[in-house]
C-alpha atoms as a PDB file:
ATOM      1  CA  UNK A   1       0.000   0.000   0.000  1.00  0.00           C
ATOM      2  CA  UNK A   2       3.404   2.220   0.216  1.00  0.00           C
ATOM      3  CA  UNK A   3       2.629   3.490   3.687  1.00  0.00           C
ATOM      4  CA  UNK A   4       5.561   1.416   5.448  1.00  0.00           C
ATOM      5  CA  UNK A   5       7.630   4.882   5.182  1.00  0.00           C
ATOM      6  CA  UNK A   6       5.252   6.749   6.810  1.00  0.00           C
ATOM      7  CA  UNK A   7       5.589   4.729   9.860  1.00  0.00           C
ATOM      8  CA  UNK A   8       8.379   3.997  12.659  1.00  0.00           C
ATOM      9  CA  UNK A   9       7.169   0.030  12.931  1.00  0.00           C
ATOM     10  CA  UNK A  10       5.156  -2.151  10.971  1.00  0.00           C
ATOM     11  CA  UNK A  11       4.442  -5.648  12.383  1.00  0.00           C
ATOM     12  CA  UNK A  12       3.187  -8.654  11.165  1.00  0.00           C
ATOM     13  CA  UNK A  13       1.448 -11.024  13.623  1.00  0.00           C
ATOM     14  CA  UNK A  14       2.263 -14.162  11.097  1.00  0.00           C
ATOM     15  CA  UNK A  15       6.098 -12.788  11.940  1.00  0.00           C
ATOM     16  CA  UNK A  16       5.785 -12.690  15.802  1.00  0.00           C
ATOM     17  CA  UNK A  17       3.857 -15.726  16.082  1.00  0.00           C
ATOM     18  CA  UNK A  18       1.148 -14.130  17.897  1.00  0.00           C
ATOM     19  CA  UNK A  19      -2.351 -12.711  16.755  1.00  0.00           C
ATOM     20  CA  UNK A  20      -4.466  -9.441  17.405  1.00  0.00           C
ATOM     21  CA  UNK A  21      -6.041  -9.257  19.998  1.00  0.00           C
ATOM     22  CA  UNK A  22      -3.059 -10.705  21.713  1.00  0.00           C
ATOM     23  CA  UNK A  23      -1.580  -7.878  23.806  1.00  0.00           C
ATOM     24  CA  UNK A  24       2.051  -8.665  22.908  1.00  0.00           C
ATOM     25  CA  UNK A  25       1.525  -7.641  19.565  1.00  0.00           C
ATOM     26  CA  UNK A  26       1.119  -4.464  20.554  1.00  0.00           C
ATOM     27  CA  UNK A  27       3.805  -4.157  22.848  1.00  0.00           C
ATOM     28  CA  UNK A  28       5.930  -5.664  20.716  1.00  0.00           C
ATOM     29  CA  UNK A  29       5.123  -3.073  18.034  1.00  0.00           C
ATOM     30  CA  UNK A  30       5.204   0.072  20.442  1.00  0.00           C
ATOM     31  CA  UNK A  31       8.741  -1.412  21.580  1.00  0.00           C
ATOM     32  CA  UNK A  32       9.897  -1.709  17.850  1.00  0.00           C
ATOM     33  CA  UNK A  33       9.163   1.939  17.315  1.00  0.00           C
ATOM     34  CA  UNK A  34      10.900   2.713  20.482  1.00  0.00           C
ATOM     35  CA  UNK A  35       7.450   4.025  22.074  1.00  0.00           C
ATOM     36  CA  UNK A  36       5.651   3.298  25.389  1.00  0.00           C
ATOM     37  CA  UNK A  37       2.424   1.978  23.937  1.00  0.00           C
ATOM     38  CA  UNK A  38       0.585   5.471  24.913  1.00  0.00           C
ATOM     39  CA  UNK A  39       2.553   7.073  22.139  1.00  0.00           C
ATOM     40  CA  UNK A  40       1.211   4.860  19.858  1.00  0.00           C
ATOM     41  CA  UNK A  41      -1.747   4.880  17.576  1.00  0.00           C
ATOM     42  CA  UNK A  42      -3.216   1.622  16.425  1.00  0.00           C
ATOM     43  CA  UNK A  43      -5.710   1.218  13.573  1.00  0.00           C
ATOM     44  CA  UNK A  44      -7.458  -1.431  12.391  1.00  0.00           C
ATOM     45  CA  UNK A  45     -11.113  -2.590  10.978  1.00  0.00           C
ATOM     46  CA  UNK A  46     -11.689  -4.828  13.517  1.00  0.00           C
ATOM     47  CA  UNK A  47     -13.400  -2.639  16.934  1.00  0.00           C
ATOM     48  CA  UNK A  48     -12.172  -6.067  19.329  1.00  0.00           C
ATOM     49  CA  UNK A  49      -8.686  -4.912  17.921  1.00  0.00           C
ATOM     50  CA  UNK A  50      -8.740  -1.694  18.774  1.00  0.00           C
ATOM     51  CA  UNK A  51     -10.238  -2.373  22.131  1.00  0.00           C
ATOM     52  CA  UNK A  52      -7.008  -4.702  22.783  1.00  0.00           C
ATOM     53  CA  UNK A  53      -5.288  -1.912  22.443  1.00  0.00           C
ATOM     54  CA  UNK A  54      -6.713   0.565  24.164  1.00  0.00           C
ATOM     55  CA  UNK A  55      -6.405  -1.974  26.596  1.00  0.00           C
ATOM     56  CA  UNK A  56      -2.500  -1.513  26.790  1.00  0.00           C
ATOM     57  CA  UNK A  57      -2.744   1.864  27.026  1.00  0.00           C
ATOM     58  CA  UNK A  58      -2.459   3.103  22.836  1.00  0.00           C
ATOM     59  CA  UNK A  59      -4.658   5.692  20.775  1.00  0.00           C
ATOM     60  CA  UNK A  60      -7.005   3.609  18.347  1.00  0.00           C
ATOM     61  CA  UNK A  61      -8.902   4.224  15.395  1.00  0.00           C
ATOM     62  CA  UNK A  62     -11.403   2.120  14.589  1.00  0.00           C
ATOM     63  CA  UNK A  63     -11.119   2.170  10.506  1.00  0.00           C
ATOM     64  CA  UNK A  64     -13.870   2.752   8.147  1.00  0.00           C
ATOM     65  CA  UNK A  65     -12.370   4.993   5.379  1.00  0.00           C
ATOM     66  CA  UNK A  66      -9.221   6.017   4.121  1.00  0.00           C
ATOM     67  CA  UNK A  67     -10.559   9.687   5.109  1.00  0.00           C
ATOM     68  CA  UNK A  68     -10.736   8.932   8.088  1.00  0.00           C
ATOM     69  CA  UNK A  69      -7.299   7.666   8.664  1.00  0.00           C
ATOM     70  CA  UNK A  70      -5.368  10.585   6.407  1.00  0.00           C
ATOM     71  CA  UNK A  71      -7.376  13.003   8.822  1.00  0.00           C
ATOM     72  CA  UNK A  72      -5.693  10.653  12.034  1.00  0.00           C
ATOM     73  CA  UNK A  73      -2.537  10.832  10.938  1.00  0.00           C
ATOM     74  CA  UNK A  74      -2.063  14.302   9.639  1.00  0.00           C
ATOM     75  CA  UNK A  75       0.110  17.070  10.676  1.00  0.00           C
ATOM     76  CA  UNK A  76      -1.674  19.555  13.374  1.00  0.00           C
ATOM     77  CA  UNK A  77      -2.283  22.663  11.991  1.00  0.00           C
ATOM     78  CA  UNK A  78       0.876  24.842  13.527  1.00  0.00           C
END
């Protein structure tokens, strides 16, 4: 999708051995990007993923539209 630059960590689950909702894969992806998980923002389609998330303490967005993530992850207005 070419959006792997525009991020600090991507990471697979198939790669950790571990599946969403699992919370190590989100600490293992907020300790890849060299985050605590509260500096984090996770986004997926699935709401029981995002919840797992929150869970650990990251922002989530609950995906619907690719408007809705561009707005998420754009630069605040300075």
């Amino acid at each position: 999708m070419g959006l792997a630059e525009a991020f600090d960590a991507v990471v697979s689950s198939a790669r950790i051995g571990v599946a969403k909702p699992d919370p190590h894969v989100f600490t293992t992806a907020a300790g890849r990007a060299g985050a605590e998980p509260r500096r984090c923002l996770f986004v997926d389609d699935s709401l029981g993923n995002v919840t797992a998330a929150r869970a650990v303490g990251m922002a989530g967005l609950h995906y619907r539209n690719i408007g809705q993530l561009r707005e998420a992850v754009a630069p605040l207005p300075g």
